[in-house]
Protein backbone atom coordinates (compact mmCIF):
# COMPACT_ATOMS: atom_id res chain seq x y z
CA UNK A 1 245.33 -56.51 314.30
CA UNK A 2 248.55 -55.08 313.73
CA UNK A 3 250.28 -55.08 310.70
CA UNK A 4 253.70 -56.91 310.81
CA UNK A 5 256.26 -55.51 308.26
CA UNK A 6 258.51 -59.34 307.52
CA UNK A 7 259.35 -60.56 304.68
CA UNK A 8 260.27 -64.66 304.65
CA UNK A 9 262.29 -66.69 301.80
CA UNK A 10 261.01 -70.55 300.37
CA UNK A 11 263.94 -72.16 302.28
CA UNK A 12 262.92 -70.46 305.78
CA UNK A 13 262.08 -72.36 308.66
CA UNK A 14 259.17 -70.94 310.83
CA UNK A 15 256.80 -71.48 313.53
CA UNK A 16 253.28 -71.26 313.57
CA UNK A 17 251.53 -69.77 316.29
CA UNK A 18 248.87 -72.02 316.75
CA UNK A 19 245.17 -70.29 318.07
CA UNK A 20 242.23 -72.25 319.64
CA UNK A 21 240.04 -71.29 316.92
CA UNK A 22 242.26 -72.44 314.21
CA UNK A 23 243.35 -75.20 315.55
CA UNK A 24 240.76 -76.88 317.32
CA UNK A 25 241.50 -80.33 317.83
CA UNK A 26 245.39 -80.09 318.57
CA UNK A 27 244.58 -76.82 321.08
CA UNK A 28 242.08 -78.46 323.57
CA UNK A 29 243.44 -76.45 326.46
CA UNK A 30 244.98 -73.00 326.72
CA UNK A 31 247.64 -74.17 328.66
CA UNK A 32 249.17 -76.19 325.84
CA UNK A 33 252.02 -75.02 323.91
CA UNK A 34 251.53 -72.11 321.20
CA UNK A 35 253.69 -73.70 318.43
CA UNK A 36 255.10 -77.38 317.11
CA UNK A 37 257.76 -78.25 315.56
CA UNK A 38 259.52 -75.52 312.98
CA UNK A 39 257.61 -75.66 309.63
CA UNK A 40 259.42 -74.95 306.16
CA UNK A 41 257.92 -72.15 303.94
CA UNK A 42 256.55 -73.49 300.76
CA UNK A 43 256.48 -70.18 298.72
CA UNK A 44 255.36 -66.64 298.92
CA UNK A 45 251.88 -65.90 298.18
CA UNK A 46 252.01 -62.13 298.56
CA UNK A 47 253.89 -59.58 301.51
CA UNK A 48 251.67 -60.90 304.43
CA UNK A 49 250.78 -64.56 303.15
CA UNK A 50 252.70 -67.72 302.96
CA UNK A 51 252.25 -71.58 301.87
CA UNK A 52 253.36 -73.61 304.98
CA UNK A 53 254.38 -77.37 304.48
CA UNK A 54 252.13 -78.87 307.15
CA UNK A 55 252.69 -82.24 305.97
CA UNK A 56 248.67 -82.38 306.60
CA UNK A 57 249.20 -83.06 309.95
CA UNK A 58 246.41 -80.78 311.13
CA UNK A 59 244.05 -81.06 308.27
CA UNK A 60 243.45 -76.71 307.70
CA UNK A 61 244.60 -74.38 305.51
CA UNK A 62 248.20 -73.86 304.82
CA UNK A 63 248.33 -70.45 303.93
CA UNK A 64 249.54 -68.21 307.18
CA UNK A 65 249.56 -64.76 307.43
CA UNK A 66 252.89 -63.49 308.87
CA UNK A 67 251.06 -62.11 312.06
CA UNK A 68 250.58 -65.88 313.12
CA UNK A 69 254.36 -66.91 312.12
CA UNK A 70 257.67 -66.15 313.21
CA UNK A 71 261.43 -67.01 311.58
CA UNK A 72 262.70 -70.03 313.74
CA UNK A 73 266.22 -69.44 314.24
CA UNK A 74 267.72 -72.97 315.15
């Protein structure tokens, strides 16, 4: 994996880059889209892990590393 040098603020909006494997029961085809809607950052947990407000709506862990979100830019 490479390492991805970004650093996010608590008032970002992102996306989440949503895998198979994470995501199970929302990805049940690889043909579906990669991301939802834009997600807002909760806080920073450290330089490569952040608290995303997924309103529960897929039931995992919120914590992301940056390689698997990007700054939405709306």
């Amino acid at each position: 994996m490479v390492e991805k040098k970004v650093i996010f603020k608590s008032s970002d909006w992102v996306w989440v880059h949503i895998s198979k494997v994470r995501f199970h029961e929302c990805r049940r085809s690889k043909l579906m889209l990669g991301g939802d809607d834009p997600f807002p950052i909760l806080k920073r947990i450290n330089d490569n892990v952040y608290k995303i407000d997924l309103s529960n709506k897929y039931g995992v862990s919120t914590n992301f590393d940056v390689f698997f979100i990007s700054l939405c830019l709306i």
